[in-house]
C-alpha atoms as a PDB file:
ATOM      1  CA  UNK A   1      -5.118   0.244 -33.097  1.00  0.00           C
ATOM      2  CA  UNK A   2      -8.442   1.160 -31.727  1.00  0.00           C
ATOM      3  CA  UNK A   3      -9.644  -0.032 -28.203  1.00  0.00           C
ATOM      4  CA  UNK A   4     -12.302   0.808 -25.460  1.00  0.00           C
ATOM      5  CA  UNK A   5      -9.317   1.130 -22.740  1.00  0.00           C
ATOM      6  CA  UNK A   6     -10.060   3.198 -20.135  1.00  0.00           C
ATOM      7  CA  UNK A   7      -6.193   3.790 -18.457  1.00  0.00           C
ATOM      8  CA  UNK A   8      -3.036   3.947 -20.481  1.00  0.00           C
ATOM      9  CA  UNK A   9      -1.112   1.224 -22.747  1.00  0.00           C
ATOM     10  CA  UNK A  10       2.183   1.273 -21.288  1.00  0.00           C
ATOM     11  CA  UNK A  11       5.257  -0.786 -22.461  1.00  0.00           C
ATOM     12  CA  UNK A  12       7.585  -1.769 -19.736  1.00  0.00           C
ATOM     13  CA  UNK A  13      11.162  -2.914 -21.163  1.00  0.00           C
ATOM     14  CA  UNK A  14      13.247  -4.764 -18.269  1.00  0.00           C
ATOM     15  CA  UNK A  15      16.980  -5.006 -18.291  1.00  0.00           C
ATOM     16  CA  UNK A  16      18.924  -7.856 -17.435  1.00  0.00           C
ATOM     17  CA  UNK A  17      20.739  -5.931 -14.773  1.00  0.00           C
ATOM     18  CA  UNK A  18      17.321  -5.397 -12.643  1.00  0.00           C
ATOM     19  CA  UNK A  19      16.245  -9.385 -13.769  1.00  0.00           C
ATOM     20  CA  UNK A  20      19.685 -11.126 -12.356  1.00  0.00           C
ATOM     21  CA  UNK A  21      21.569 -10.406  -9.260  1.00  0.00           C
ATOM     22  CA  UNK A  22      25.052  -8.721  -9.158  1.00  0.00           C
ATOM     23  CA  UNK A  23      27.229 -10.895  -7.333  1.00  0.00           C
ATOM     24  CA  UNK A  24      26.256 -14.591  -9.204  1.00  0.00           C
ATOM     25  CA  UNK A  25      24.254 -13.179 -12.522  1.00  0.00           C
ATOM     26  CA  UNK A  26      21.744 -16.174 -11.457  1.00  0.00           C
ATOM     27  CA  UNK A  27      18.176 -14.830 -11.759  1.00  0.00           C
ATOM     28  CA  UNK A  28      16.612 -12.437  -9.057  1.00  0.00           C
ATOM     29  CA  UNK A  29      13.331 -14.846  -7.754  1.00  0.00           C
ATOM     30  CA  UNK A  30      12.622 -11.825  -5.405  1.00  0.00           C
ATOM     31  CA  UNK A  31      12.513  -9.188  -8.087  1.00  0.00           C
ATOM     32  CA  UNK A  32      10.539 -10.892 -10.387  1.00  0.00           C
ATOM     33  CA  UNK A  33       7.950 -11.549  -7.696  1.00  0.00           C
ATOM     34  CA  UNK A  34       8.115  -7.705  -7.524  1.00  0.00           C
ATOM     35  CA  UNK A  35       7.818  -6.753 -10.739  1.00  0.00           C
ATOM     36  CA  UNK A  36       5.076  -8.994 -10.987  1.00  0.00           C
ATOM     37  CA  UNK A  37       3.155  -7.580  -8.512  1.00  0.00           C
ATOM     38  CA  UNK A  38       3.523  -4.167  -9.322  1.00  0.00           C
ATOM     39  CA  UNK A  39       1.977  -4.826 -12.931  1.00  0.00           C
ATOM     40  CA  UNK A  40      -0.553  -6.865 -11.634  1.00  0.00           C
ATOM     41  CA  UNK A  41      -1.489  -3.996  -9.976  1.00  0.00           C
ATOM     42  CA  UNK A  42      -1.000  -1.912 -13.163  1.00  0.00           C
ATOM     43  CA  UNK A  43      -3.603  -4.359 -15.074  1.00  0.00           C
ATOM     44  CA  UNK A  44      -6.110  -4.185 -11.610  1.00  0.00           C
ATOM     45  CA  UNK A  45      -6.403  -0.112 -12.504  1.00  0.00           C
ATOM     46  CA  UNK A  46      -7.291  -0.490 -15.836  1.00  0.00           C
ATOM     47  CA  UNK A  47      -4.190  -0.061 -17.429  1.00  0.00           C
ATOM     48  CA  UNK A  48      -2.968  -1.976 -20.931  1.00  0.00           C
ATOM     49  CA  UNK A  49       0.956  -3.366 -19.856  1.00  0.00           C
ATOM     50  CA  UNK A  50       3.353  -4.937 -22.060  1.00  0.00           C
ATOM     51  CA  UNK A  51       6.601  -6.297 -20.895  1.00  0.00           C
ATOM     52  CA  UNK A  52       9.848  -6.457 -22.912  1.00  0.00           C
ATOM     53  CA  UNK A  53      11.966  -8.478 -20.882  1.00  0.00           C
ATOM     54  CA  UNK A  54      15.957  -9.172 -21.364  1.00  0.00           C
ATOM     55  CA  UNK A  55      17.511 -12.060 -19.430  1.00  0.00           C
ATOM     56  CA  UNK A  56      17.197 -14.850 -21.669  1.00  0.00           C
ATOM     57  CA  UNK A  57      21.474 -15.110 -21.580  1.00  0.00           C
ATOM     58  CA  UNK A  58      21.581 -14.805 -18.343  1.00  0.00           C
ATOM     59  CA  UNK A  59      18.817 -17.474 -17.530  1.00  0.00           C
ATOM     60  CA  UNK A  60      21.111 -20.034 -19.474  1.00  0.00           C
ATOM     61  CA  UNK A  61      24.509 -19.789 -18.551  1.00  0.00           C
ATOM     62  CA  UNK A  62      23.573 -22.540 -15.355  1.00  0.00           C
ATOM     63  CA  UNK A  63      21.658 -24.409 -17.603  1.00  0.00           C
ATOM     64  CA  UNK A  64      25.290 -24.730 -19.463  1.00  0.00           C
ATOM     65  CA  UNK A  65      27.219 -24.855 -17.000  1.00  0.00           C
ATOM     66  CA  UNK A  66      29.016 -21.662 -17.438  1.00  0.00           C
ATOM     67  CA  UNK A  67      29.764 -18.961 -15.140  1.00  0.00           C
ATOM     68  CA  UNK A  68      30.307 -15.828 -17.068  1.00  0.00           C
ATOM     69  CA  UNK A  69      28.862 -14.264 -20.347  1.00  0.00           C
ATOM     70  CA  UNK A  70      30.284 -16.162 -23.403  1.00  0.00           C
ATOM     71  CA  UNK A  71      32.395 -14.205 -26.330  1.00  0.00           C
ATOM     72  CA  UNK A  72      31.102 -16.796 -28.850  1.00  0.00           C
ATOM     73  CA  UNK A  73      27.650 -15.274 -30.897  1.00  0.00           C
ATOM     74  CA  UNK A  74      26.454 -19.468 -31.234  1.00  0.00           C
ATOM     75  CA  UNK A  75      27.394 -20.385 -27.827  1.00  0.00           C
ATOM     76  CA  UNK A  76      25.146 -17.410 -26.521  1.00  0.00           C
ATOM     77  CA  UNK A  77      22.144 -18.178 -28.923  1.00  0.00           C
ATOM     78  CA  UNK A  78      22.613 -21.545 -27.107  1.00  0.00           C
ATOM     79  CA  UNK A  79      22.007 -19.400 -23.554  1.00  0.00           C
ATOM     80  CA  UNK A  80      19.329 -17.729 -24.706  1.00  0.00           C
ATOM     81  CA  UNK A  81      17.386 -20.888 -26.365  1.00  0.00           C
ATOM     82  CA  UNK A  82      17.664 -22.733 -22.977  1.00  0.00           C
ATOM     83  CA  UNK A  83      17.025 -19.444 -21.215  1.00  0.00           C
ATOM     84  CA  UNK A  84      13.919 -18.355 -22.280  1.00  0.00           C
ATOM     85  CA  UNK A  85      12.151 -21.582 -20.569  1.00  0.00           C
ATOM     86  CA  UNK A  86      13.665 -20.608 -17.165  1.00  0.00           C
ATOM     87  CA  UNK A  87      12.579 -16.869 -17.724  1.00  0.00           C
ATOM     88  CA  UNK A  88       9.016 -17.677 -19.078  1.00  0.00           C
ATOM     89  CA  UNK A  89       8.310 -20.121 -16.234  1.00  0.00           C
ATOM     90  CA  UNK A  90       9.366 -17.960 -13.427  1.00  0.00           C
ATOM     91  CA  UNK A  91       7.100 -14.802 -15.235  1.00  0.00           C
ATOM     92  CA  UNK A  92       4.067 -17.376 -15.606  1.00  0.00           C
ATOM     93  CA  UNK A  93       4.413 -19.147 -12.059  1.00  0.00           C
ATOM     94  CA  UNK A  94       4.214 -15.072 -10.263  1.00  0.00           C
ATOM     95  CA  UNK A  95       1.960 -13.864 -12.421  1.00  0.00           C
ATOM     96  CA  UNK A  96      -0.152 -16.745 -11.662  1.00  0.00           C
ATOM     97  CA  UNK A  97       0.154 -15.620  -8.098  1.00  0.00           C
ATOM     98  CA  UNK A  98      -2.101 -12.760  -8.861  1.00  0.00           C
ATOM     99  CA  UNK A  99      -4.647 -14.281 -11.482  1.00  0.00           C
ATOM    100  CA  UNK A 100      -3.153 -13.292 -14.172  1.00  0.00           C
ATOM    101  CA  UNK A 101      -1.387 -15.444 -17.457  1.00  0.00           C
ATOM    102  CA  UNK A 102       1.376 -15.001 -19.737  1.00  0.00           C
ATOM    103  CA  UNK A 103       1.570 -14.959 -23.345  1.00  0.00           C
ATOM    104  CA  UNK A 104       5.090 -14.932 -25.173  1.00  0.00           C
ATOM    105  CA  UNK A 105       5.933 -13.434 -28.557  1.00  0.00           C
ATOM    106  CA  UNK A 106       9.536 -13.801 -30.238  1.00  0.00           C
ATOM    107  CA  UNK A 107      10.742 -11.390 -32.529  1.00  0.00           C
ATOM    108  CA  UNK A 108      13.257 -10.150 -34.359  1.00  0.00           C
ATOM    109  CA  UNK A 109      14.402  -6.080 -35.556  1.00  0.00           C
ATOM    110  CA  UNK A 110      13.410  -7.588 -39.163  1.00  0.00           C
ATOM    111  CA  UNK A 111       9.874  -8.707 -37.609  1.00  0.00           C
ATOM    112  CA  UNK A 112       9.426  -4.927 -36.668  1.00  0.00           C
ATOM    113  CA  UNK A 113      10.938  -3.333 -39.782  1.00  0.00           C
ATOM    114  CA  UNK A 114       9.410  -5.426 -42.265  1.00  0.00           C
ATOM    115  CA  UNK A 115       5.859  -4.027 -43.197  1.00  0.00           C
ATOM    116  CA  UNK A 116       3.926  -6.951 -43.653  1.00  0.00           C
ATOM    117  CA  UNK A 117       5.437  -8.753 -40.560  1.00  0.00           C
ATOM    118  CA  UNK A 118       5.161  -6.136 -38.118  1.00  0.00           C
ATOM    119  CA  UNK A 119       1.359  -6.144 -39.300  1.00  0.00           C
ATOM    120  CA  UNK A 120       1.245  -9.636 -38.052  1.00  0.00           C
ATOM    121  CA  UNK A 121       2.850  -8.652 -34.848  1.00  0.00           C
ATOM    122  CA  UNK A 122       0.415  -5.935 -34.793  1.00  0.00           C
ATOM    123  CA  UNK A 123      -2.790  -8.250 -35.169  1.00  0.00           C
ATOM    124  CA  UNK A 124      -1.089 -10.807 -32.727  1.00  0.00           C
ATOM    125  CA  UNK A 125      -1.231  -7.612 -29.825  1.00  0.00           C
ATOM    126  CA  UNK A 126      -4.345  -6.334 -30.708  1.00  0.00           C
ATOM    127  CA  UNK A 127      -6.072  -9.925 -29.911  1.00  0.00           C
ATOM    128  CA  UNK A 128      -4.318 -10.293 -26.772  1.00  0.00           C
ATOM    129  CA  UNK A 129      -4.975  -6.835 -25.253  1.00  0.00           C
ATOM    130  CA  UNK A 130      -8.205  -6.939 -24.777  1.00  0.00           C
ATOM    131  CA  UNK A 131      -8.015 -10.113 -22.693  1.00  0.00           C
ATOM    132  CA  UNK A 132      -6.821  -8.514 -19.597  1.00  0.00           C
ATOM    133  CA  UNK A 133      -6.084 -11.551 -17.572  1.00  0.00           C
ATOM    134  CA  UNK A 134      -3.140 -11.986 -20.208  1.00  0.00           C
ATOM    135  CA  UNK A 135       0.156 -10.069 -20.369  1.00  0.00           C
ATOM    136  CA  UNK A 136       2.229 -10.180 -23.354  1.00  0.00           C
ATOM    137  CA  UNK A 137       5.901 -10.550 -22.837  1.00  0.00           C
ATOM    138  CA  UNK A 138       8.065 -10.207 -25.880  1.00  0.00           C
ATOM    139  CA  UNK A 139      12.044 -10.550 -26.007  1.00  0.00           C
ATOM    140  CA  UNK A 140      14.035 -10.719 -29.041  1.00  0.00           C
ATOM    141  CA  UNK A 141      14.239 -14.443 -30.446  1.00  0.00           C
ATOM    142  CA  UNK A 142      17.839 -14.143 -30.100  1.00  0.00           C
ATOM    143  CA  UNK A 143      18.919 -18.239 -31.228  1.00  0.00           C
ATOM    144  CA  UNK A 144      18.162 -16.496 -34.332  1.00  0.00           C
ATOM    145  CA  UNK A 145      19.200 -13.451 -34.317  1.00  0.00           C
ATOM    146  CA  UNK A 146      22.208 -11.722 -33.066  1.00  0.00           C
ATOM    147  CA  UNK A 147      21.017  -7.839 -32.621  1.00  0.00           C
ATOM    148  CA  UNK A 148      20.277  -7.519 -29.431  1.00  0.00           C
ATOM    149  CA  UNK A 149      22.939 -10.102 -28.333  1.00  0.00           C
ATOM    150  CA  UNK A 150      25.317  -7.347 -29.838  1.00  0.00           C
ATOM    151  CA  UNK A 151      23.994  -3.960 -29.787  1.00  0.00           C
ATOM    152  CA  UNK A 152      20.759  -3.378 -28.166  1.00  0.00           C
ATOM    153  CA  UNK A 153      19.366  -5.213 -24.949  1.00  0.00           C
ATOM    154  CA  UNK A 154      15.942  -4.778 -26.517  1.00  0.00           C
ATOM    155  CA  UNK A 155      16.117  -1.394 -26.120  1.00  0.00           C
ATOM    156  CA  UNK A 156      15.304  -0.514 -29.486  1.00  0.00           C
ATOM    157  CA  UNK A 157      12.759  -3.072 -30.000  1.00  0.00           C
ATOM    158  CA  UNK A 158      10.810  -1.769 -27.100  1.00  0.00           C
ATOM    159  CA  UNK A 159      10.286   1.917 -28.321  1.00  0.00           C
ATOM    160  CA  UNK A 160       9.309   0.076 -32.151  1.00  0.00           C
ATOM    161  CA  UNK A 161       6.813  -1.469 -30.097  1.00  0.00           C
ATOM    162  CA  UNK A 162       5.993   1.496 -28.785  1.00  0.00           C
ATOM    163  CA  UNK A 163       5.301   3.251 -32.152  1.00  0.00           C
ATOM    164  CA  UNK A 164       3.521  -0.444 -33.404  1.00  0.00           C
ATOM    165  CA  UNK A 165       1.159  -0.440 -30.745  1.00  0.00           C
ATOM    166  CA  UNK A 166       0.512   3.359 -30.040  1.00  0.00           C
ATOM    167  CA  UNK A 167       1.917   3.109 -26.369  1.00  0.00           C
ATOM    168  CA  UNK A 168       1.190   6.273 -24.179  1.00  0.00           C
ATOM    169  CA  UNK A 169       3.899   5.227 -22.245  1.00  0.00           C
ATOM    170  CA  UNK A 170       7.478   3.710 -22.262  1.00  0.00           C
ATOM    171  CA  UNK A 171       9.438   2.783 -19.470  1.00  0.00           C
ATOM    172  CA  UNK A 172      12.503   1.747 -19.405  1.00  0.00           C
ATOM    173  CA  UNK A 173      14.114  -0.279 -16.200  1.00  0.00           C
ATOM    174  CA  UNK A 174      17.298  -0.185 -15.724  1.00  0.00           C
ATOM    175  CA  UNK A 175      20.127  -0.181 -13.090  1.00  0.00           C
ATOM    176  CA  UNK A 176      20.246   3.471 -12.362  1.00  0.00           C
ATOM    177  CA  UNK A 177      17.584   5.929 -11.410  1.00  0.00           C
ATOM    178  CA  UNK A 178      17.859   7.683 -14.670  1.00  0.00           C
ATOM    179  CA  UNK A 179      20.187   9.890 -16.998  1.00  0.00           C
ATOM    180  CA  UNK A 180      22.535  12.048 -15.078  1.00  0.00           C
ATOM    181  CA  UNK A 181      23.776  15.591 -15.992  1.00  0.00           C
ATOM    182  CA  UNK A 182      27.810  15.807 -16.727  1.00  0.00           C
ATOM    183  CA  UNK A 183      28.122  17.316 -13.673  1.00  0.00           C
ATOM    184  CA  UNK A 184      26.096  15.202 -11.906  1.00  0.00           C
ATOM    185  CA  UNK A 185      28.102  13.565  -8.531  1.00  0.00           C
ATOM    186  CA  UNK A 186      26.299  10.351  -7.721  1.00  0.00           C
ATOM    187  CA  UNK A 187      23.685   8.328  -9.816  1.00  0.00           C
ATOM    188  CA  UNK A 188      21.184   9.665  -7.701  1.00  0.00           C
ATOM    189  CA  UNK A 189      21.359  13.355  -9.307  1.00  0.00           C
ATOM    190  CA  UNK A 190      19.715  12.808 -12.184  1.00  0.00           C
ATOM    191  CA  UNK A 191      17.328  14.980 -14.214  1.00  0.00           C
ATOM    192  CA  UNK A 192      13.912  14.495 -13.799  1.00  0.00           C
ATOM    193  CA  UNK A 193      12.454  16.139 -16.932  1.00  0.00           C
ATOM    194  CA  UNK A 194      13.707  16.216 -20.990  1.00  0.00           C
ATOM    195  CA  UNK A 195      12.140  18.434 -23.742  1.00  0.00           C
ATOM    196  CA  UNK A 196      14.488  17.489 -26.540  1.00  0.00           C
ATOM    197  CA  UNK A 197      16.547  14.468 -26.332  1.00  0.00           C
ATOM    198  CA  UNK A 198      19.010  15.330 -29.036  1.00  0.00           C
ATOM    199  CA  UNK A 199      20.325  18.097 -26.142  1.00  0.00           C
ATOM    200  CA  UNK A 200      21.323  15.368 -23.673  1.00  0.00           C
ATOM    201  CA  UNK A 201      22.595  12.664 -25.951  1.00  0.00           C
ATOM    202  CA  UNK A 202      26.195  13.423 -24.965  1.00  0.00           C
ATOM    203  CA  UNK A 203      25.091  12.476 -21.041  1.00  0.00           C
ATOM    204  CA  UNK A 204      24.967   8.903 -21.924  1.00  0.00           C
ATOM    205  CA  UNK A 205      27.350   7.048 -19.092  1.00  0.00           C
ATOM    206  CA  UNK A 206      28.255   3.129 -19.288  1.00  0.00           C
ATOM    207  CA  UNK A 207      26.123   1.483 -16.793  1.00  0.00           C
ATOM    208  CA  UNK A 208      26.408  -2.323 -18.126  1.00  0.00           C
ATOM    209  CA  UNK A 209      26.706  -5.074 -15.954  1.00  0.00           C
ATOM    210  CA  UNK A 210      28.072  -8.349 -17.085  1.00  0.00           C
ATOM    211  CA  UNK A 211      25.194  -9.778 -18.040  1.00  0.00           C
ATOM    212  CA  UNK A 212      23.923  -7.041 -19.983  1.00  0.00           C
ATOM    213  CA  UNK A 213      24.624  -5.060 -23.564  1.00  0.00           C
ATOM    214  CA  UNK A 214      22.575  -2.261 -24.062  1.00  0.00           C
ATOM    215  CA  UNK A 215      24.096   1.130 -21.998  1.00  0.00           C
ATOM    216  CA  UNK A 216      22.279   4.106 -21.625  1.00  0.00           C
ATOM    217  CA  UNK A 217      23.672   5.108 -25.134  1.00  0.00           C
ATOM    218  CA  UNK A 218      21.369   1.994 -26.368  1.00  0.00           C
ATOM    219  CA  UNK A 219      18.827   3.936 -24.112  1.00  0.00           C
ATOM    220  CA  UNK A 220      18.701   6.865 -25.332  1.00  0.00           C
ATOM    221  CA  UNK A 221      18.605   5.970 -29.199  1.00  0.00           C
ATOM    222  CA  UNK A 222      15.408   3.935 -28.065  1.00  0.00           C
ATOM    223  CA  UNK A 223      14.230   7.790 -26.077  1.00  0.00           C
ATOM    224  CA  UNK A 224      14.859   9.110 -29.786  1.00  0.00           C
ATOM    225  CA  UNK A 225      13.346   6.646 -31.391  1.00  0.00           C
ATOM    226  CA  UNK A 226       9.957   6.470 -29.001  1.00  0.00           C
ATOM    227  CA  UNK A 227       9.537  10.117 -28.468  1.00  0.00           C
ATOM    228  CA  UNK A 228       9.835  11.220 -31.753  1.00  0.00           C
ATOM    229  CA  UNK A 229       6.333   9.175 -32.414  1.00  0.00           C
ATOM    230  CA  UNK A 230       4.543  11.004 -29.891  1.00  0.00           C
ATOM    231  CA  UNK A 231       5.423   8.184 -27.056  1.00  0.00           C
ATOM    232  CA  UNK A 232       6.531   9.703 -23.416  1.00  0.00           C
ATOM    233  CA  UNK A 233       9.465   7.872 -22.332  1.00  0.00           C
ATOM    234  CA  UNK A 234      10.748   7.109 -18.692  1.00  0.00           C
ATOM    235  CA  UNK A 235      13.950   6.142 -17.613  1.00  0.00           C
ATOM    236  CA  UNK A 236      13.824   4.203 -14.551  1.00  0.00           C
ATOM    237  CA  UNK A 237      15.517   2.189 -11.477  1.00  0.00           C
ATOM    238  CA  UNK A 238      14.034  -1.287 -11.794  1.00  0.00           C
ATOM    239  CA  UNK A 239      15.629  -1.745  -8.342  1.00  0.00           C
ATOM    240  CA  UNK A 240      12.488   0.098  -7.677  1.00  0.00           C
ATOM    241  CA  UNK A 241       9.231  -1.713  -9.078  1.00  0.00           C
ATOM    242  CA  UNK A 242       6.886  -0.914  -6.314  1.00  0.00           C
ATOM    243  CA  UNK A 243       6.915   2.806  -7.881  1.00  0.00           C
ATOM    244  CA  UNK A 244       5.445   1.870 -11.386  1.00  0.00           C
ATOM    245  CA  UNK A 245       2.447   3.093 -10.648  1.00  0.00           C
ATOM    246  CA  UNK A 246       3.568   6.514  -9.845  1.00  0.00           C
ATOM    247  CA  UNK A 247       5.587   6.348 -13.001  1.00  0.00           C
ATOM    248  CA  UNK A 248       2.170   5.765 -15.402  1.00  0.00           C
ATOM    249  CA  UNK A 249       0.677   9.146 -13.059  1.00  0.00           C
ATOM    250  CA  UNK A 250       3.425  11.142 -14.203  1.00  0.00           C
ATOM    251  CA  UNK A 251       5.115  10.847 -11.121  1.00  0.00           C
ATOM    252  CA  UNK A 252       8.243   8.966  -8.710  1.00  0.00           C
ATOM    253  CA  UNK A 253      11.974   9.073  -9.349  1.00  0.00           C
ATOM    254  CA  UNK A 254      13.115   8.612 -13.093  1.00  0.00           C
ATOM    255  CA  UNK A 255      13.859  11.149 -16.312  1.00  0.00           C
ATOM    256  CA  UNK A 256      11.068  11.897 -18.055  1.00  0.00           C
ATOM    257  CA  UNK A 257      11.286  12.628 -21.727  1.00  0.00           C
ATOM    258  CA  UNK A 258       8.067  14.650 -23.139  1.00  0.00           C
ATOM    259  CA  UNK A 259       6.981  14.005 -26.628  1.00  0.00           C
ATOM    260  CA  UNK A 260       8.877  15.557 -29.691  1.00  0.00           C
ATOM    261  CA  UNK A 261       6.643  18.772 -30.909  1.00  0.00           C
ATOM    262  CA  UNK A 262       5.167  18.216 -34.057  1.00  0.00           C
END
């Protein structure tokens, strides 16, 4: 994927924990003016973001009526399809705030795996990204497929992304700071820096909300997965937006997991 960028391409996955709040799993207006403004100023020094946003469940259950997280695979496709309009318009009404527009691709695991139509996701990207008053935000298209309503929270389609695009960067935000040791005593003692994931793969604590799927287990297997094509991986607080630039300089409060070794 050749380009004349001059900062990094960075992929920035978002968790539905950090994109609805606690107490009423209604989305977090406040956090995604945030977020918003912290890539803004991402795309203002020169680097390449794209968002992979969760949420789309959680964005729906008003618009049905419903007050928890259905059981029922059809009756949360049904979330998601009247979610994603609620999600999309809040991300293109703050983004506007700052000059910027919004462009929204929908895919599947099978888009990704497939050869010929991850080449077409592929060619979709590389005509955005050069128009740098556009971000792409891609979430799984999940009133048709069930994966990430299941297993994943996107984390896994975020570090295929990663590979697709040739990110230099992943981050993943999330509701904790980072991965903590076994010994660790609060969520706040977490290790900064990883060599080889495979040695910390047993670390993996549940830290799913209501809303959400994907644990750090899910996490991790998207580390793996990232990493192991040359892609530096963060794990992140998305509590804390305003330090996503530090995060792209190799710096603030996450784990950082280096590149596998060739």
């Amino acid at each position: 994927m050749s380009d004349q960028r001059t900062g990094k391409r960075v992929i920035i996955k978002i968790g539905t924990g950090v994109l609805t709040r606690e107490s009423s799993g209604e989305l977090h207006h406040a956090m995604f003016a945030r977020l918003s403004q912290a890539i803004a100023d991402l795309n203002k020094a020169g680097h390449e973001v794209v968002m992979v946003t969760s949420g789309a469940v959680g964005a729906g259950l008003s618009t049905l009526g419903l007050n928890a997280r259905p059981d029922e695979t059809n009756v949360l496709q049904a979330c998601a399809a009247a979610g994603q309009a609620r999600l999309m318009h809040l991300y293109e009404s703050q983004f506007g705030h700052h000059g910027l527009a919004i462009a929204q691709l929908l895919v599947t695991h099978d888009d990704l795996r497939d050869e010929d139509r991850s080449a077409n996701v592929l060619a979709t990207l590389s005509a955005l990204l050069p128009h740098r008053q556009v971000i792409p935000i891609i979430n799984e298209n999940d009133s048709v497929s069930v994966f990430e309503l299941k297993v994943g929270d996107n984390d896994i389609l975020s570090s295929i992304l990663a590979r697709l695009i040739e990110a230099d960067l992943l981050i993943l935000l999330t509701s904790v700071p980072g991965l903590c040791g076994p010994d660790a005593t609060s969520e706040n003692d977490i290790i900064p820096l990883v060599d080889d994931v495979d040695s910390v793969l047993d670390f993996a604590r549940d830290e799913k909300g209501e809303l959400s799927v994907g644990g750090m287990t899910s996490k991790l297997q998207a580390v793996k997965e990232a990493v192991s094509h040359g892609v530096e991986t963060v794990i992140a607080s998305g509590h804390n937006p305003e330090q996503l630039s530090e995060l792209v300089d190799s710096e603030g409060i996450g784990t950082r997991f280096l590149p596998a070794k060739s």
